[in-house]
C-alpha atoms as a PDB file:
ATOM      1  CA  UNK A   1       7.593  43.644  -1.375  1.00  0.00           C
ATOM      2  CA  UNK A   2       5.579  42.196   0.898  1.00  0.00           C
ATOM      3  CA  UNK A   3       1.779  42.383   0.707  1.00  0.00           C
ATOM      4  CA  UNK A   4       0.006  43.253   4.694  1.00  0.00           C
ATOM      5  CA  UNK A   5      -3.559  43.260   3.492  1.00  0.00           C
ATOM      6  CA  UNK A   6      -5.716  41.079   5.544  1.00  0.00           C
ATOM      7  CA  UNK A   7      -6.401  39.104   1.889  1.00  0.00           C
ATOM      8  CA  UNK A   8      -2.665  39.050   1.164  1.00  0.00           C
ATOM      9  CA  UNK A   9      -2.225  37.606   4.497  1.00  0.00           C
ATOM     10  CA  UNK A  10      -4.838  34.732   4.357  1.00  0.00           C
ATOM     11  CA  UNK A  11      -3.723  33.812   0.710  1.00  0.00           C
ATOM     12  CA  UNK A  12      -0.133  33.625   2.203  1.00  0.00           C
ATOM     13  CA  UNK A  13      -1.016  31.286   5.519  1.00  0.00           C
ATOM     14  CA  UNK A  14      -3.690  28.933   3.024  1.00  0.00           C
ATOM     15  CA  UNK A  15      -0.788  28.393   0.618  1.00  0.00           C
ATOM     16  CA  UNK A  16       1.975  28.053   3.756  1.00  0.00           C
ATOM     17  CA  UNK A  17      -0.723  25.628   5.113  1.00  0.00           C
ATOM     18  CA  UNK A  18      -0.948  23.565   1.896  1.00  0.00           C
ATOM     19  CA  UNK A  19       2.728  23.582   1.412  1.00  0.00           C
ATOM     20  CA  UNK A  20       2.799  22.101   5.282  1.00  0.00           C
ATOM     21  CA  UNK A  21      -0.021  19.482   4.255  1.00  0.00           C
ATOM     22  CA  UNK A  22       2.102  18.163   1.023  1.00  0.00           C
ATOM     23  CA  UNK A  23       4.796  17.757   3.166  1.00  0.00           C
ATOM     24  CA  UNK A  24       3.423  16.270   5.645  1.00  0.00           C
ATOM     25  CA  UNK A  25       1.634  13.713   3.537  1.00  0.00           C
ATOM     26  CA  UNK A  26       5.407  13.142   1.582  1.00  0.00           C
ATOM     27  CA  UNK A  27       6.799  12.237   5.848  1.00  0.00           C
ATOM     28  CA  UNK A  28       3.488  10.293   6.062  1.00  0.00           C
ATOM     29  CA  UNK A  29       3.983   8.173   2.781  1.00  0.00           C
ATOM     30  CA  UNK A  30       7.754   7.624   3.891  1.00  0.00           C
ATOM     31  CA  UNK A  31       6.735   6.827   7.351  1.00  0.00           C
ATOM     32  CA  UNK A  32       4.257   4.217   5.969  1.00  0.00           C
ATOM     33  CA  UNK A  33       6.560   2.901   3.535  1.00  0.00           C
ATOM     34  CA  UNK A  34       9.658   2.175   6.298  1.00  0.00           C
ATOM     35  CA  UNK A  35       6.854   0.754   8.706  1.00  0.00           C
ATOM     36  CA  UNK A  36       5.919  -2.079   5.752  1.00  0.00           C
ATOM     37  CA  UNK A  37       9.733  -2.658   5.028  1.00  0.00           C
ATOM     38  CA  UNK A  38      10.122  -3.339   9.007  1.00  0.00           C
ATOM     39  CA  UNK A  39       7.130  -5.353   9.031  1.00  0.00           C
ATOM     40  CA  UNK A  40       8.100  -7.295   5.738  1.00  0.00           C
ATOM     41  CA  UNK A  41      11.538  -8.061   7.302  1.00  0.00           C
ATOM     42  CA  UNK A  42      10.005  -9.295  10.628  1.00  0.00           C
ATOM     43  CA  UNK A  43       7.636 -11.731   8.461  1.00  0.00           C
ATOM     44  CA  UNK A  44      10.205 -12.536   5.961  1.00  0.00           C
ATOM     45  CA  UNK A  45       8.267 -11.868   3.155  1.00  0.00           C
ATOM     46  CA  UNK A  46       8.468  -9.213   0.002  1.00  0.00           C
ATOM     47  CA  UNK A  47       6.665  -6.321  -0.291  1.00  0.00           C
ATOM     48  CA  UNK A  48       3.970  -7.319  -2.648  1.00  0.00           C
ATOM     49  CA  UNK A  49       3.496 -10.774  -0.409  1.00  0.00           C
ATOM     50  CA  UNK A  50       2.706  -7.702   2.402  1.00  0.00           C
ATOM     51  CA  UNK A  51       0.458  -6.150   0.281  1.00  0.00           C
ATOM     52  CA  UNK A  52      -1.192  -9.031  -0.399  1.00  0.00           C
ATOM     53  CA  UNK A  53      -1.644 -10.190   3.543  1.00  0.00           C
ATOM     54  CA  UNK A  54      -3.151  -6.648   3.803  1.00  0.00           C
ATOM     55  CA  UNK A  55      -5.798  -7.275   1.533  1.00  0.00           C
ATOM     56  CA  UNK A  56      -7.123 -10.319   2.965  1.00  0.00           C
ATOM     57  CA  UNK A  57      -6.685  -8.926   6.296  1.00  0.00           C
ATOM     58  CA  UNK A  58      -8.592  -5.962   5.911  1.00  0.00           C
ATOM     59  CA  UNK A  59     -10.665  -7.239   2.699  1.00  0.00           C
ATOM     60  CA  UNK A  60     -11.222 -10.843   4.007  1.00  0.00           C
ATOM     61  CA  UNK A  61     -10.524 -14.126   2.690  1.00  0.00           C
ATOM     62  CA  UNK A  62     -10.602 -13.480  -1.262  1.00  0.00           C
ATOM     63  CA  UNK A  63     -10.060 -15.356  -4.940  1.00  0.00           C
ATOM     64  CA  UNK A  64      -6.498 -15.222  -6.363  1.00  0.00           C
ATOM     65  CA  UNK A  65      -7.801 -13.866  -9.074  1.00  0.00           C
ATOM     66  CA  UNK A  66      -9.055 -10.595  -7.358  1.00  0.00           C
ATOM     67  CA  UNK A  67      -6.335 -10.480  -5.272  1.00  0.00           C
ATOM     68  CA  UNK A  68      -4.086 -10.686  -8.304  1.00  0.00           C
ATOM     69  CA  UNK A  69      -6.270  -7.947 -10.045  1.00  0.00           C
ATOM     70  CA  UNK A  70      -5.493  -5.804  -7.123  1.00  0.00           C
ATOM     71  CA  UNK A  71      -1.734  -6.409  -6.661  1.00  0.00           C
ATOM     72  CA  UNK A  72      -1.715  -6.349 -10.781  1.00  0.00           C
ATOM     73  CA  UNK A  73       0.129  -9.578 -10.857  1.00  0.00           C
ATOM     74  CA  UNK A  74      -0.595 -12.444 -13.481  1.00  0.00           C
ATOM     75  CA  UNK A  75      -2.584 -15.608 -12.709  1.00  0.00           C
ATOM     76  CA  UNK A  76       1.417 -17.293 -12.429  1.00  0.00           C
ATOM     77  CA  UNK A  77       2.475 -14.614 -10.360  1.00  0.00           C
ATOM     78  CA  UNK A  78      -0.260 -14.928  -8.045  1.00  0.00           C
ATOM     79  CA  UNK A  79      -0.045 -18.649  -8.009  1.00  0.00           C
ATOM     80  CA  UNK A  80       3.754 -18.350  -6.958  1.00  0.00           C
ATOM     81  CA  UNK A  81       3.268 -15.431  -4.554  1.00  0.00           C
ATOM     82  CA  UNK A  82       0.042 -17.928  -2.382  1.00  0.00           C
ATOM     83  CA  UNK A  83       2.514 -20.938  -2.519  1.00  0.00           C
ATOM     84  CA  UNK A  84       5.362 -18.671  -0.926  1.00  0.00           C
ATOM     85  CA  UNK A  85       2.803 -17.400   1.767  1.00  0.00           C
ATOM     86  CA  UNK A  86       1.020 -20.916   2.203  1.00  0.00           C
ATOM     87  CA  UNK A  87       4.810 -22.283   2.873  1.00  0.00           C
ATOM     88  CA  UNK A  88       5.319 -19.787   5.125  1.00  0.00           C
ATOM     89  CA  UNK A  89       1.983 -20.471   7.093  1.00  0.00           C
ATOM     90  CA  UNK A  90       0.844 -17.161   6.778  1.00  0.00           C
ATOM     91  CA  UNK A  91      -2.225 -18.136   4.896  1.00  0.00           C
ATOM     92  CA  UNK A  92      -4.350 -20.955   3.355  1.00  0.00           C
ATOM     93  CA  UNK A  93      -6.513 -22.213   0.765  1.00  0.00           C
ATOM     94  CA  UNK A  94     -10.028 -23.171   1.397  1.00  0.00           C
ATOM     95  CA  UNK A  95     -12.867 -24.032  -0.025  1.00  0.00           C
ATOM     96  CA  UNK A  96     -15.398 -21.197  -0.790  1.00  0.00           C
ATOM     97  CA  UNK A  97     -18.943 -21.879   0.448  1.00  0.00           C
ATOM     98  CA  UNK A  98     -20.651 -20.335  -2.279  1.00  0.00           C
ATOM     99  CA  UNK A  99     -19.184 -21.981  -5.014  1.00  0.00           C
ATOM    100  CA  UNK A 100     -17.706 -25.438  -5.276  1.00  0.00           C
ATOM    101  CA  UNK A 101     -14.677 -25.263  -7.274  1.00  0.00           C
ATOM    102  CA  UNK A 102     -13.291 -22.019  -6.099  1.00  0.00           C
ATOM    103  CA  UNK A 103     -10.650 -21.580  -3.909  1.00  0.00           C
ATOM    104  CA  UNK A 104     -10.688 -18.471  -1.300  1.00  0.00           C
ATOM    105  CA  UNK A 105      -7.411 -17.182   0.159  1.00  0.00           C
ATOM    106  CA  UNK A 106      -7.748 -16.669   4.031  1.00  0.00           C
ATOM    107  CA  UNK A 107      -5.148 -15.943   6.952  1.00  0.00           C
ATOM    108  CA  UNK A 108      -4.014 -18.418   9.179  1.00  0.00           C
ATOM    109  CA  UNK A 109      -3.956 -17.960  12.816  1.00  0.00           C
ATOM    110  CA  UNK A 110      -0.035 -17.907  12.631  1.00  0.00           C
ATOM    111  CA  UNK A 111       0.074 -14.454  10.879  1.00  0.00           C
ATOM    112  CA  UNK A 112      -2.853 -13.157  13.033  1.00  0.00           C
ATOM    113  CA  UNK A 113      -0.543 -13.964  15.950  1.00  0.00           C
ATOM    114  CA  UNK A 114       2.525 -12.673  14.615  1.00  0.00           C
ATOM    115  CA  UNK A 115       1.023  -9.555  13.917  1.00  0.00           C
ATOM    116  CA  UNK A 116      -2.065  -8.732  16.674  1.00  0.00           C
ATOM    117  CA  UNK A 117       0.264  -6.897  18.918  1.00  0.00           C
ATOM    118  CA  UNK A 118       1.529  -4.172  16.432  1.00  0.00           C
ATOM    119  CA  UNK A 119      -2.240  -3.988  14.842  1.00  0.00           C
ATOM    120  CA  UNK A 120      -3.680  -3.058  17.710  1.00  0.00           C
ATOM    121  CA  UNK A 121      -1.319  -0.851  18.719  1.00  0.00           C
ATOM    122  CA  UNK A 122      -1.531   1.104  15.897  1.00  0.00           C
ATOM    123  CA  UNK A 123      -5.391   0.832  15.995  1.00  0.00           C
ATOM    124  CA  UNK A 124      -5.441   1.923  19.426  1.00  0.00           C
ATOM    125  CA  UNK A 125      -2.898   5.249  18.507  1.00  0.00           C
ATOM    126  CA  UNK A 126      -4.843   6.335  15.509  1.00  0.00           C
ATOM    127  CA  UNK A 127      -8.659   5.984  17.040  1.00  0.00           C
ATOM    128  CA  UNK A 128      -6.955   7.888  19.954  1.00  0.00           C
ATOM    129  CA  UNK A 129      -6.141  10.674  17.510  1.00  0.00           C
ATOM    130  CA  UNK A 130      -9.482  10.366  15.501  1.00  0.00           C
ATOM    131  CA  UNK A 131     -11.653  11.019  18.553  1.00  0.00           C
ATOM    132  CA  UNK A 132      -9.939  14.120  19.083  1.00  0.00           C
ATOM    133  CA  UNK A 133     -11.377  15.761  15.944  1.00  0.00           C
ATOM    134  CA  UNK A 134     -15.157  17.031  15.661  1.00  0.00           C
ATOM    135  CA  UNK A 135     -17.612  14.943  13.456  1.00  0.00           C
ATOM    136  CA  UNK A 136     -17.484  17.854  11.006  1.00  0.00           C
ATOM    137  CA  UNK A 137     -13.360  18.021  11.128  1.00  0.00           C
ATOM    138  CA  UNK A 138     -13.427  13.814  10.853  1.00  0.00           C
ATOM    139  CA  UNK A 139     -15.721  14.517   7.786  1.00  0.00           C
ATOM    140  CA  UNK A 140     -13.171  16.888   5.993  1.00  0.00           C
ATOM    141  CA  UNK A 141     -10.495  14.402   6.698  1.00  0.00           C
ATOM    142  CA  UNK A 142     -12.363  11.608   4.867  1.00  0.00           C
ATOM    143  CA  UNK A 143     -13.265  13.678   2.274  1.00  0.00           C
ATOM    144  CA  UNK A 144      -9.965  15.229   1.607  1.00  0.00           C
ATOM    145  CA  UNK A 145      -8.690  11.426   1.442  1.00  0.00           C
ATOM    146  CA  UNK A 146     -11.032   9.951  -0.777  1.00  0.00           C
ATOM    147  CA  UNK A 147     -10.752  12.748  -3.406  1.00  0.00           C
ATOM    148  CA  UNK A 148      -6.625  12.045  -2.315  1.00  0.00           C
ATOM    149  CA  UNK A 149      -6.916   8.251  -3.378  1.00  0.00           C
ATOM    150  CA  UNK A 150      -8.427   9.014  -6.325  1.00  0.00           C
ATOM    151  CA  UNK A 151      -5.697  11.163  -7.329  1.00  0.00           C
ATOM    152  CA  UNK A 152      -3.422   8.472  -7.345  1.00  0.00           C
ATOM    153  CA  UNK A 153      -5.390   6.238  -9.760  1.00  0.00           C
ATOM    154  CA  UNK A 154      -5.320   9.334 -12.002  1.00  0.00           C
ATOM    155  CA  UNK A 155      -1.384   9.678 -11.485  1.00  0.00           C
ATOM    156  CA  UNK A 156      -0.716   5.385 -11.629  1.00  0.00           C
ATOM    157  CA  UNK A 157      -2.336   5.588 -14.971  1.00  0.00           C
ATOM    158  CA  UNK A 158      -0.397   8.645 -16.150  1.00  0.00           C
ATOM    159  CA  UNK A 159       2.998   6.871 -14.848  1.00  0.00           C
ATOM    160  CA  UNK A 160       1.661   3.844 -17.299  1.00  0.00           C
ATOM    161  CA  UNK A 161       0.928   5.526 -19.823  1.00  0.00           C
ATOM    162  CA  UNK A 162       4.278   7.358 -19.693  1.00  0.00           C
ATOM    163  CA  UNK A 163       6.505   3.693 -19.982  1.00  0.00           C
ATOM    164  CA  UNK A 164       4.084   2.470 -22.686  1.00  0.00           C
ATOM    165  CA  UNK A 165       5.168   5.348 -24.767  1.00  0.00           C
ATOM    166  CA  UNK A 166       9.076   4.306 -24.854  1.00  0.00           C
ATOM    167  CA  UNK A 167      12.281   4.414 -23.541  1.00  0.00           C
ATOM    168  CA  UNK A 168      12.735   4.323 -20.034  1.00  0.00           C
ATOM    169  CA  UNK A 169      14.343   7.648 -18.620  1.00  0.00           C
ATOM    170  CA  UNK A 170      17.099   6.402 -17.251  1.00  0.00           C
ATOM    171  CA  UNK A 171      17.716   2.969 -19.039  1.00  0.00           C
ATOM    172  CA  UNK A 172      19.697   0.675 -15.886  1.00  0.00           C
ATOM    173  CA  UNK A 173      23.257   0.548 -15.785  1.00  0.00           C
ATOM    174  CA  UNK A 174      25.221  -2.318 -17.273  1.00  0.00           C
ATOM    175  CA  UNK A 175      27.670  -3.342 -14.050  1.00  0.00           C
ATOM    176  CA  UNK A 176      30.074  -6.005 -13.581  1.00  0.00           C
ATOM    177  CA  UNK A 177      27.387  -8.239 -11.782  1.00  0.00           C
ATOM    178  CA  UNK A 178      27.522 -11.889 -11.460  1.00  0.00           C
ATOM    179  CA  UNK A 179      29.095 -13.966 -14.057  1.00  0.00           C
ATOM    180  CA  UNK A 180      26.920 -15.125 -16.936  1.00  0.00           C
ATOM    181  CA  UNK A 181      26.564 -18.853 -16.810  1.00  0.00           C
ATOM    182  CA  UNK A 182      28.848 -20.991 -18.961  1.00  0.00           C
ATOM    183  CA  UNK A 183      27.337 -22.572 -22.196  1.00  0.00           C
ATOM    184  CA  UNK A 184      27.847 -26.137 -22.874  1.00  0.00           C
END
């Protein structure tokens, strides 16, 4: 039976509303995800390279080591993934100012050239939409996305902590694949 109480009411549209939000975040998330697969394709890189061209884009030009600390990758892994990006002119090495023997990671004007047209687009669409909300409402946002992000640390760490404990849950599938290579 339904409750008509004005409280039964308001409980009922809040939780209606927060069911709307976490679904709307979900079609936001998948949204964001096909945009960086369209935008990987376009550059011809991989995902993590992408990720990695959005740090230094909106971080600045940065160590390999912190960008590697970001992305998680190894010092190899790193070295690898800046050699696939410096071949593909996307970014360079240079010498950092402030310290002699280190090497900062910066963005060529190639990438920035590639890329300005969709940026600022998208830039131009979202402060569009951000001007439309009161100082107060623009404050709630950025709260409710901070304390958001921070979630996500908390849920990363519970995912690692999960595959450090054992078997996978679904161990991969042994196919036909390619051939193993002959033994001489």
């Amino acid at each position: 039976m339904k409750t008509t109480t004005t409280g039964g009411q308001a409980a009922g549209e809040k939780e209606g509303t927060i069911t709307a939000i976490a679904n709307a975040l979900a079609d936001l998330q998948a949204a964001y995800d096909d945009r960086d697969r369209a935008l990987a394709d376009y550059l011809g890189v991989g995902r993590t390279d992408l990720r990695c061209l959005d740090l230094i884009t909106r971080g600045g030009p940065q160590t390999a080591s912190a960008l590697g600390a970001r992305l998680h990758l190894t010092r190899g892994s790193m070295t690898t993934l800046i050699d696939r990006l410096e071949r593909a002119g996307y970014v360079r090495r240079r010498e950092d100012p402030s310290h002699g023997k280190r090497k900062l990671i910066t963005l060529t004007q190639r990438l920035a050239d590639a890329i300005a047209p969709a940026i600022e687009a998208r830039r131009a669409t979202g402060m569009r939409e951000l001007r439309r909300f009161s100082t107060e409402e623009l404050r709630v946002i950025q709260r409710f996305l901070e304390t958001t992000l921070a979630g996500q640390e908390t849920v990363r760490q519970a995912y690692l902590s999960l595959a450090s404990t054992g078997e996978p849950i679904r161990k991969p599938e042994a196919g036909p694949g390619p051939p193993a290579p002959e033994r001489r």
